[in-house]
C-alpha atoms as a PDB file:
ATOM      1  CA  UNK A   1     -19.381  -5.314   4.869  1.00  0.00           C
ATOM      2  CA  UNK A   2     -21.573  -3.851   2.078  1.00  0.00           C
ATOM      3  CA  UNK A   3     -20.515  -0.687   0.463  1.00  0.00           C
ATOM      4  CA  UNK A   4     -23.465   0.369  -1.416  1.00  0.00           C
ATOM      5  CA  UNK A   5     -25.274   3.165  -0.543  1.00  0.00           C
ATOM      6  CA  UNK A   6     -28.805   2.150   1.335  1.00  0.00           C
ATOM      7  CA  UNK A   7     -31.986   3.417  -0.775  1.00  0.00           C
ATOM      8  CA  UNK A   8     -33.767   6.281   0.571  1.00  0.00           C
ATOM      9  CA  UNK A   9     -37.393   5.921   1.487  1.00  0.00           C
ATOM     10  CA  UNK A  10     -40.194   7.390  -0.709  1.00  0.00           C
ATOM     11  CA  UNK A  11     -40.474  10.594   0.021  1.00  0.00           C
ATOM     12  CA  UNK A  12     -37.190  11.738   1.039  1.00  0.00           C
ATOM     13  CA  UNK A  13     -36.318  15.426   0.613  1.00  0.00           C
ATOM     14  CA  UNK A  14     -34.119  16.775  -2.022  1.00  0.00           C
ATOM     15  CA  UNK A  15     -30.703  17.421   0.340  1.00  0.00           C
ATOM     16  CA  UNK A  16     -30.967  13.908   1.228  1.00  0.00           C
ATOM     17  CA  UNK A  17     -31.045  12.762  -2.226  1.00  0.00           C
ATOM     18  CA  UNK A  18     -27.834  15.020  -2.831  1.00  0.00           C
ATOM     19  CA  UNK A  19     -26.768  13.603   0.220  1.00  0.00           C
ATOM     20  CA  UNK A  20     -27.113  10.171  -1.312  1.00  0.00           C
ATOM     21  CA  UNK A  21     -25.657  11.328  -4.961  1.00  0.00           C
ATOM     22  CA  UNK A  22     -22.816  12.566  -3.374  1.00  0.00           C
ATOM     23  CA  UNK A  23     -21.919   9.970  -1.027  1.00  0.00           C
ATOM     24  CA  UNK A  24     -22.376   7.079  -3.991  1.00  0.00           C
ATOM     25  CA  UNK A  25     -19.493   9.564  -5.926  1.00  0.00           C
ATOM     26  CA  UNK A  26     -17.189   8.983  -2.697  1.00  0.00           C
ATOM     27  CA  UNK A  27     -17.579   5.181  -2.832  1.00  0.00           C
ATOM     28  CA  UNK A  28     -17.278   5.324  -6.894  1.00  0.00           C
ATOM     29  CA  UNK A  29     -14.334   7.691  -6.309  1.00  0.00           C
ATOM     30  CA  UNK A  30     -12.311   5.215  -3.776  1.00  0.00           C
ATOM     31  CA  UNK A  31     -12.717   2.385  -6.109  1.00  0.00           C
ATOM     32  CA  UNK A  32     -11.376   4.593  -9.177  1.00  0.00           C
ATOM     33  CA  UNK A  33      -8.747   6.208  -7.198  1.00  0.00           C
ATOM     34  CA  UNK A  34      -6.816   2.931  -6.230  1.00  0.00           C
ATOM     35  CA  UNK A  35      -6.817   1.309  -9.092  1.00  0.00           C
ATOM     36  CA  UNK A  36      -5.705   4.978 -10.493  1.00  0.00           C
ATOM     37  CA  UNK A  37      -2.978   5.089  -8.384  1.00  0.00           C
ATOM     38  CA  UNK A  38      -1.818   1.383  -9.165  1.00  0.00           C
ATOM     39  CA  UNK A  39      -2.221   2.306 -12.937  1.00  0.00           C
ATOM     40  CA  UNK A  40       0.740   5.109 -11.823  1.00  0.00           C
ATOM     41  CA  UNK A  41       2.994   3.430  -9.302  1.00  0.00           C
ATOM     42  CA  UNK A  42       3.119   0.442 -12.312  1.00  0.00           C
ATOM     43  CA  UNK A  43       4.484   3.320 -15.344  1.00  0.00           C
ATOM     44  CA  UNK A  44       7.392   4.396 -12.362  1.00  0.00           C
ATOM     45  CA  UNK A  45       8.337   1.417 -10.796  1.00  0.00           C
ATOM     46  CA  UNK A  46       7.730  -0.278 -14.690  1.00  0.00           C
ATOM     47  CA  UNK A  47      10.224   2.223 -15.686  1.00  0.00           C
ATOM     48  CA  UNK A  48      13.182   1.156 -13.322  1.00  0.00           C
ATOM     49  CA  UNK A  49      12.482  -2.193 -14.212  1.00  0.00           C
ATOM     50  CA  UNK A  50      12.930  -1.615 -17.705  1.00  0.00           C
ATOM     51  CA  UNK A  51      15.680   0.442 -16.926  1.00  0.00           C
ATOM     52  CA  UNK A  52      17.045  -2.559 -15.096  1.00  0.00           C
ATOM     53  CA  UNK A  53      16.447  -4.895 -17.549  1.00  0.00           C
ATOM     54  CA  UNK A  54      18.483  -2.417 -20.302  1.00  0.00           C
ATOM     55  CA  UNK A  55      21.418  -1.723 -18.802  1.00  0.00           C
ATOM     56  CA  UNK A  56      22.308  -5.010 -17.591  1.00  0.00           C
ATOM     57  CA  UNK A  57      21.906  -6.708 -21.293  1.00  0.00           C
ATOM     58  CA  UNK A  58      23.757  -3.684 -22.654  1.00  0.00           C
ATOM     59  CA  UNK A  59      26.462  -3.733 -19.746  1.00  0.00           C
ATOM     60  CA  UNK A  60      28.742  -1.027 -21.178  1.00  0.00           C
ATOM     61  CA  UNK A  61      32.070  -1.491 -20.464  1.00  0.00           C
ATOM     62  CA  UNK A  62      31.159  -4.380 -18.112  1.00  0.00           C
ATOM     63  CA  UNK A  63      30.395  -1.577 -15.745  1.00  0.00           C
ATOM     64  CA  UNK A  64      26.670  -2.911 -15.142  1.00  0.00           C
ATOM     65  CA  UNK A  65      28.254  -4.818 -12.006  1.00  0.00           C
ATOM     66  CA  UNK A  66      31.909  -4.743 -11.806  1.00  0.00           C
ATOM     67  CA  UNK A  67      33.894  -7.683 -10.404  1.00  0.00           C
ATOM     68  CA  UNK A  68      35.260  -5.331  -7.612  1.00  0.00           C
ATOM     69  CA  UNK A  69      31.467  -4.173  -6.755  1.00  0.00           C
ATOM     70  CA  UNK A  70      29.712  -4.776  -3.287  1.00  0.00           C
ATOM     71  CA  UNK A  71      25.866  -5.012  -3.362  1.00  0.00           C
ATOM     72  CA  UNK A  72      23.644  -4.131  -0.791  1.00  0.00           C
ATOM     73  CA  UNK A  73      23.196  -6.017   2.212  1.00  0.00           C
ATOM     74  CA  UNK A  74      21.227  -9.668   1.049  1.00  0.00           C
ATOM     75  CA  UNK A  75      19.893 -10.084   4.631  1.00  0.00           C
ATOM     76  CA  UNK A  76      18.502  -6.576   4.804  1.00  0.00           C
ATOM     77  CA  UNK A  77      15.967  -6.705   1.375  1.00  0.00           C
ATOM     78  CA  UNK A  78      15.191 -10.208   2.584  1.00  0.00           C
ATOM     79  CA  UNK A  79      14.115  -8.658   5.729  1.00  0.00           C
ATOM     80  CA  UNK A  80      12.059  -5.734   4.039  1.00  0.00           C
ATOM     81  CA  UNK A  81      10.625  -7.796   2.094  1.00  0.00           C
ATOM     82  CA  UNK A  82       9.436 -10.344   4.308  1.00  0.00           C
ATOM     83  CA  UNK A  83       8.042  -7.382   6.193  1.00  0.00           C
ATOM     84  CA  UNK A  84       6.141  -5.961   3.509  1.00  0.00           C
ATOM     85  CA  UNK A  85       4.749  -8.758   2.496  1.00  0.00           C
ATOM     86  CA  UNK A  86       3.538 -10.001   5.901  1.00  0.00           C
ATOM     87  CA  UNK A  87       1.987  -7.111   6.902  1.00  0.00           C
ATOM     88  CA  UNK A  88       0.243  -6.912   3.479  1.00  0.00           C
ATOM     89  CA  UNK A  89      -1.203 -10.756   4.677  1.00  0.00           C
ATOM     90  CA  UNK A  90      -1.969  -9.586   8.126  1.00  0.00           C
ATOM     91  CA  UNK A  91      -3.945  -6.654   7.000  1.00  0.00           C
ATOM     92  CA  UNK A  92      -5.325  -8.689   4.533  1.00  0.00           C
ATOM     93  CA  UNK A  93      -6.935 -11.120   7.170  1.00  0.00           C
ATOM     94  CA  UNK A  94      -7.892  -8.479   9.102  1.00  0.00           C
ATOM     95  CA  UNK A  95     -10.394  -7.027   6.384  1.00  0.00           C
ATOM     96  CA  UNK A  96     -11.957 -10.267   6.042  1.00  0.00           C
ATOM     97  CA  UNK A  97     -12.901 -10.065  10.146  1.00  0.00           C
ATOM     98  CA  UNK A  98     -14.078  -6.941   9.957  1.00  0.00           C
ATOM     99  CA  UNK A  99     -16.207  -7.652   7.194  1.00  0.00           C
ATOM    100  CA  UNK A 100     -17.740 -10.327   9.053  1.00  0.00           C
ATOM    101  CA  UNK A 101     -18.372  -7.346  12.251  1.00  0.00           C
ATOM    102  CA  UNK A 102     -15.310  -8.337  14.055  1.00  0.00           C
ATOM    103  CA  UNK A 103     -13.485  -4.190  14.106  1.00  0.00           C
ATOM    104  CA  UNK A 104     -11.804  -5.675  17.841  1.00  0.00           C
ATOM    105  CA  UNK A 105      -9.749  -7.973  15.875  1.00  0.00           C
ATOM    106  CA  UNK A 106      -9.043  -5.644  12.450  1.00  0.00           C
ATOM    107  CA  UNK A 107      -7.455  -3.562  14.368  1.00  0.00           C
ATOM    108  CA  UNK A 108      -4.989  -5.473  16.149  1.00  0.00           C
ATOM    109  CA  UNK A 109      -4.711  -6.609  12.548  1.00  0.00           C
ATOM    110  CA  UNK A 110      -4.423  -3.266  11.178  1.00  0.00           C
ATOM    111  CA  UNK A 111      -1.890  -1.944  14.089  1.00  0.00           C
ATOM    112  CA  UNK A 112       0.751  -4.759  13.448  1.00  0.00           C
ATOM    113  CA  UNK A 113       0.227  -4.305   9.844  1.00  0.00           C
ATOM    114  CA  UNK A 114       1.166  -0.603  10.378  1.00  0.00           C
ATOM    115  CA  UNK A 115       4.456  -1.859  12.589  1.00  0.00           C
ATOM    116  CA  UNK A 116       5.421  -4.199  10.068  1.00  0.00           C
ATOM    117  CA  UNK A 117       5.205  -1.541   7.483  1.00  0.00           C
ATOM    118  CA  UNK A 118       6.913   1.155   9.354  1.00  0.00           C
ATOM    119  CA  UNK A 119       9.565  -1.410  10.652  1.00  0.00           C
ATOM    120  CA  UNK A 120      10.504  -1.993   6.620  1.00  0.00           C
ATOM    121  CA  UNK A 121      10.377   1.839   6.152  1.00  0.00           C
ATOM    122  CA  UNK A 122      12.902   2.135   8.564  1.00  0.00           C
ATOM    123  CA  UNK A 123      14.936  -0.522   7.835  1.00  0.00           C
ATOM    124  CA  UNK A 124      15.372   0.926   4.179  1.00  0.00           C
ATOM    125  CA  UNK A 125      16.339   4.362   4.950  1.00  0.00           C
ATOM    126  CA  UNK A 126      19.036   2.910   6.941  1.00  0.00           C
ATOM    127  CA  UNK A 127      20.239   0.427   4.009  1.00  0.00           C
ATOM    128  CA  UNK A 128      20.133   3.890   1.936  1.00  0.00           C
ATOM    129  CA  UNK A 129      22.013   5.493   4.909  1.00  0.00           C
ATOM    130  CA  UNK A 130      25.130   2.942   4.288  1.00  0.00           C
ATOM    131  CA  UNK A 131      25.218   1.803   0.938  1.00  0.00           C
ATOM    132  CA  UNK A 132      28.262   0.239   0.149  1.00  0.00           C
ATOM    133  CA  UNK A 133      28.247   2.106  -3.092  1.00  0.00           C
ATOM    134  CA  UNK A 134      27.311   5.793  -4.521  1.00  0.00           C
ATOM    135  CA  UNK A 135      25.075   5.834  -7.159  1.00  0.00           C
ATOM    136  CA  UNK A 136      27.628   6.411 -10.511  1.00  0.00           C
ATOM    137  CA  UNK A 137      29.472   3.347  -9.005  1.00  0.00           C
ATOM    138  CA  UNK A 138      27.950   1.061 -11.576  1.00  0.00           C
ATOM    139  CA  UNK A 139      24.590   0.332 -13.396  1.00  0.00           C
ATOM    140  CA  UNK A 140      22.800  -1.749 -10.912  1.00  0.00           C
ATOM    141  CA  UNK A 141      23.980   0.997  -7.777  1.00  0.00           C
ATOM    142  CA  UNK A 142      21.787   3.720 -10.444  1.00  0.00           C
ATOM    143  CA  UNK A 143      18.799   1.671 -10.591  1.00  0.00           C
ATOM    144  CA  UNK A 144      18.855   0.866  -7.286  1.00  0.00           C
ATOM    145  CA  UNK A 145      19.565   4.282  -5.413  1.00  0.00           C
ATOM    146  CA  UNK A 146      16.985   5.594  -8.198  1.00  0.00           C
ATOM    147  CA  UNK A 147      13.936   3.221  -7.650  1.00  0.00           C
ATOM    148  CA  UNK A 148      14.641   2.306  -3.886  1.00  0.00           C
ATOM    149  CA  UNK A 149      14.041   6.054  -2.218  1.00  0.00           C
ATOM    150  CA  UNK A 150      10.517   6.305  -4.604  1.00  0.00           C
ATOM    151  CA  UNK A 151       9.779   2.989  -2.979  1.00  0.00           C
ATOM    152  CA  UNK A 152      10.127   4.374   0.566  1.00  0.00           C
ATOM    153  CA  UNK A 153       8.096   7.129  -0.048  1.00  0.00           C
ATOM    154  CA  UNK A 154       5.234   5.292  -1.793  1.00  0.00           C
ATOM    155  CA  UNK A 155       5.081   2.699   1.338  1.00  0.00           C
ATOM    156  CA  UNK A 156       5.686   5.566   4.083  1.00  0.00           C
ATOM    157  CA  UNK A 157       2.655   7.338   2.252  1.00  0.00           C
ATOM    158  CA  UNK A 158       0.438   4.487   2.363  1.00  0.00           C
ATOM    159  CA  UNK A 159       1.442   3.366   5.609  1.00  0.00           C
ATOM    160  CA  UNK A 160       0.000   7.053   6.462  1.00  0.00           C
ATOM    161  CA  UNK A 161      -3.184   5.889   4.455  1.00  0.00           C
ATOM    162  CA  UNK A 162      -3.487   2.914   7.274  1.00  0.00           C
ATOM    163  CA  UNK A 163      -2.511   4.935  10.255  1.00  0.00           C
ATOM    164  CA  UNK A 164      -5.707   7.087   9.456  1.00  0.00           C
ATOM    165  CA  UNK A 165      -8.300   4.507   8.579  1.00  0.00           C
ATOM    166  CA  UNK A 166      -7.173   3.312  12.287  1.00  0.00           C
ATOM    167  CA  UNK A 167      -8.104   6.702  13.531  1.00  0.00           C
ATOM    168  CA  UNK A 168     -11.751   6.758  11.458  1.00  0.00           C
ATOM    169  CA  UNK A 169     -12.012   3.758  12.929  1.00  0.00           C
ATOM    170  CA  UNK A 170     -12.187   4.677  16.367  1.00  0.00           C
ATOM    171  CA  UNK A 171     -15.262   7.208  16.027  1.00  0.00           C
ATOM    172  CA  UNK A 172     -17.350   4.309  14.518  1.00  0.00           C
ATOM    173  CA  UNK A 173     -19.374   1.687  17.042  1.00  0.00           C
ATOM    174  CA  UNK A 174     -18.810  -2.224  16.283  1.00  0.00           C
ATOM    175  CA  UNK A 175     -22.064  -2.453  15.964  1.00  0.00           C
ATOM    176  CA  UNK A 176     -22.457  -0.573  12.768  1.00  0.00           C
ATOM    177  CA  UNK A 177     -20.307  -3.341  11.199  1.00  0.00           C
ATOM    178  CA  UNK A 178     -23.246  -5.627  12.112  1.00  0.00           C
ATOM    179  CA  UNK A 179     -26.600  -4.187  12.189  1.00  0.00           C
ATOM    180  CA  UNK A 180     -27.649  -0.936   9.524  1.00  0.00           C
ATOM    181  CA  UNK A 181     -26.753   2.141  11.798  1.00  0.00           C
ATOM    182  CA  UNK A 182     -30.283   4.555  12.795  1.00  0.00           C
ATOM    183  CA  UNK A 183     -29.231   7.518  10.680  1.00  0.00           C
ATOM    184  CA  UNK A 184     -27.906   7.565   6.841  1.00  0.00           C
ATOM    185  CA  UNK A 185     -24.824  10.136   8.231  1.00  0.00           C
ATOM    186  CA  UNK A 186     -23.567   6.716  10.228  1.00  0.00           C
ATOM    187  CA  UNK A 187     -24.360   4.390   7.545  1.00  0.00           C
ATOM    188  CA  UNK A 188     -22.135   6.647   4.905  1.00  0.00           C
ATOM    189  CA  UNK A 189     -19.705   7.069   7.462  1.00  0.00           C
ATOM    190  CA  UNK A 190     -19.314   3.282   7.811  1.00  0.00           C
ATOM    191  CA  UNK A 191     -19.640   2.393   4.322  1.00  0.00           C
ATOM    192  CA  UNK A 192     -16.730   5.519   3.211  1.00  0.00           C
ATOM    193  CA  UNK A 193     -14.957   3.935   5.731  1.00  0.00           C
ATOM    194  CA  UNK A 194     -15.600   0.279   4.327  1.00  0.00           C
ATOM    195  CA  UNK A 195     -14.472   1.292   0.829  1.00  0.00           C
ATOM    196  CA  UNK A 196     -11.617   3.344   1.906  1.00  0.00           C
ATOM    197  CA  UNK A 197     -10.187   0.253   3.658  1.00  0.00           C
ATOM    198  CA  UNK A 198     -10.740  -1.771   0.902  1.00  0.00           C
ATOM    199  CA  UNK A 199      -8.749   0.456  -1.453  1.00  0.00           C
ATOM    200  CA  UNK A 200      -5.886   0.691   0.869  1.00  0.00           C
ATOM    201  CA  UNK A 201      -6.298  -3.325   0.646  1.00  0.00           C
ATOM    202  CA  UNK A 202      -5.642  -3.408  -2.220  1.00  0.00           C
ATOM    203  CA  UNK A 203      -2.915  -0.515  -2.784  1.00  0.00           C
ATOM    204  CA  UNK A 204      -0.665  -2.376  -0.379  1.00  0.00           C
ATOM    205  CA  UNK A 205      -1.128  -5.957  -1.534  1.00  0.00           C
ATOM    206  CA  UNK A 206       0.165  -4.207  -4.800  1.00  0.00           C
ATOM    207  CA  UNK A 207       3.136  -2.870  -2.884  1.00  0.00           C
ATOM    208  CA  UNK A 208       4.314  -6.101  -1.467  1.00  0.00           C
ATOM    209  CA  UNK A 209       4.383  -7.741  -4.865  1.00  0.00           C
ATOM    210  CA  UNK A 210       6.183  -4.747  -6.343  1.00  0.00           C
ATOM    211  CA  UNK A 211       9.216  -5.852  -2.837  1.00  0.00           C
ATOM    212  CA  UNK A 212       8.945  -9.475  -4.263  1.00  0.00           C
ATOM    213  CA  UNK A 213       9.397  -8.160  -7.716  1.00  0.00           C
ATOM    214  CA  UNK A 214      12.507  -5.865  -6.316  1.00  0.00           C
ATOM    215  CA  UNK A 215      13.707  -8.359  -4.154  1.00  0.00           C
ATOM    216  CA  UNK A 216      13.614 -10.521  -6.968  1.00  0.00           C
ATOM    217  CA  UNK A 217      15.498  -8.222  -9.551  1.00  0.00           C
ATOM    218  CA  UNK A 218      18.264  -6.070  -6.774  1.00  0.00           C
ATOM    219  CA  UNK A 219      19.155  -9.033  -4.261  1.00  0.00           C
ATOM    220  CA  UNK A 220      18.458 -12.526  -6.078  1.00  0.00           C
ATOM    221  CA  UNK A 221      19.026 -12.028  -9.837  1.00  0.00           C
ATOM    222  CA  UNK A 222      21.726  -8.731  -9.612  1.00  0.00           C
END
C-alpha cells in the first residue's frame, strides 16, 4: 500500500509534472493534517484534564463530589468505551488487509468500525440526555458536561471522515490495491485514498485512547 507518488517518465509534459507536484502536496498535506489535528484535540481535551485534575485537589467547599452526588451511569462509559476502542482495533486490522490488496475484507472492517463508532455516539448523547446531575451540581458534573459533548462531536466528525473513505472506496477497483493502475489519475486516486485512510488511522486510534484516558479519569478514579 505505497503512498508515494510514481515517477514520471522522461519526457513527460509540464501539466503532468504539476499534476505530480500537486498530488505529492495532497499526500504531504494528509500526513501534516492528522498529526495537526491531534496536536489540537490534545490542547482541548489536555485542558479538561487539567481542569480535572485542579478542581478535585482544590475541592472547594468539598463541593468537587459531594457525599449526596450521583455520577453517571458506570455501565454506560464502560460500554462507550469498549466501543471506541474496538472499533479503533477493527479498523485498525482492516488497514493492514487492505494494504496487503485485500479492499473485500477492509471494508467489512471499515463498516463495523463505523457501527461501533456510531453505536458509542449514540449511546453518549443519551447518557447526556439523562444525567443524573446539571452541570453547577458539583466540580466533577462541570468537567464532565464540559469535555463529554466536545468528545461527541470530535468522534461523530471523524466517524463522518470513515463513512466517506467507504464511499471513495467504492469508485476504486481491487485491483489497483495490487498491481500499479494504467493511468497516473488512478494511481493518485488510490494512493490519496491510501494516505487519507491512514490519517483517519491514526486520528481514531488517538480517540480511543483519549475514552480510556476519560474512562479512566470520569468513571474509575471520580
Amino acid at each position: 500500500m505505497a503512498e508515494t507518488t510514481a515517477s514520471f517518465p522522461a519526457g513527460a509534459d509540464r501539466e503532468a509534472e504539476e499534476a505530480g507536484f500537486y498530488h505529492e502536496a495532497a499526500l504531504n498535506a494528509a500526513w501534516t493534517g492528522s498529526r495537526l489535528a491531534i496536536g489540537g484535540m490534545s490542547f482541548a481535551f489536555g485542558a479538561f484534564v487539567f481542569s480535572y485534575f485542579y478542581l478535585r485537589s482544590l475541592n472547594s467547599h468539598g463541593m468537587w463530589h459531594p457525599a449526596h452526588f450521583k455520577g453517571p451511569q458506570p455501565w454506560a462509559g464502560a460500554v462507550i468505551m469498549a466501543l471506541i476502542v474496538v472499533s479503533a482495533l477493527v479498523q485498525s486490522a482492516g488497514l493492514q488487509r487492505i494494504k496487503a490488496g485485500s479492499k473485500a475484507t477492509w471494508r467489512a472492517a471499515a463498516i463495523a468500525a463505523l457501527v461501533l463508532g456510531l453505536a458509542a455516539v449514540g449511546l453518549q448523547v443519551w447518557q447526556l440526555l439523562s444525567l443524573p446531575f446539571y452541570p453547577g451540581s458539583a466540580g466533577f458534573a462541570s468537567i464532565f458536561v464540559g469535555s463529554t459533548p466536545i468528545f461527541v462531536v470530535v468522534v461523530f466528525g471523524v466517524m463522518i471522515w470513515l463513512e466517506i473513505l467507504i464511499a471513495r472506496a467504492r469508485h476504486i477497483p481491487p485491483i489497483s490495491f495490487v498491481e500499479q493502475p494504467p493511468t497516473y489519475a488512478e494511481a493518485f486516486a488510490v494512493q490519496r485514498f491510501q494516505a487519507s485512510l491512514s490519517a483517519f488511522t491514526v486520528v481514531w486510534n488517538y480517540l480511543a485512547v483519549v475514552a480510556i484516558v476519560f474512562w479512566v479519569l470520569f468513571y474509575l478514579t471520580a
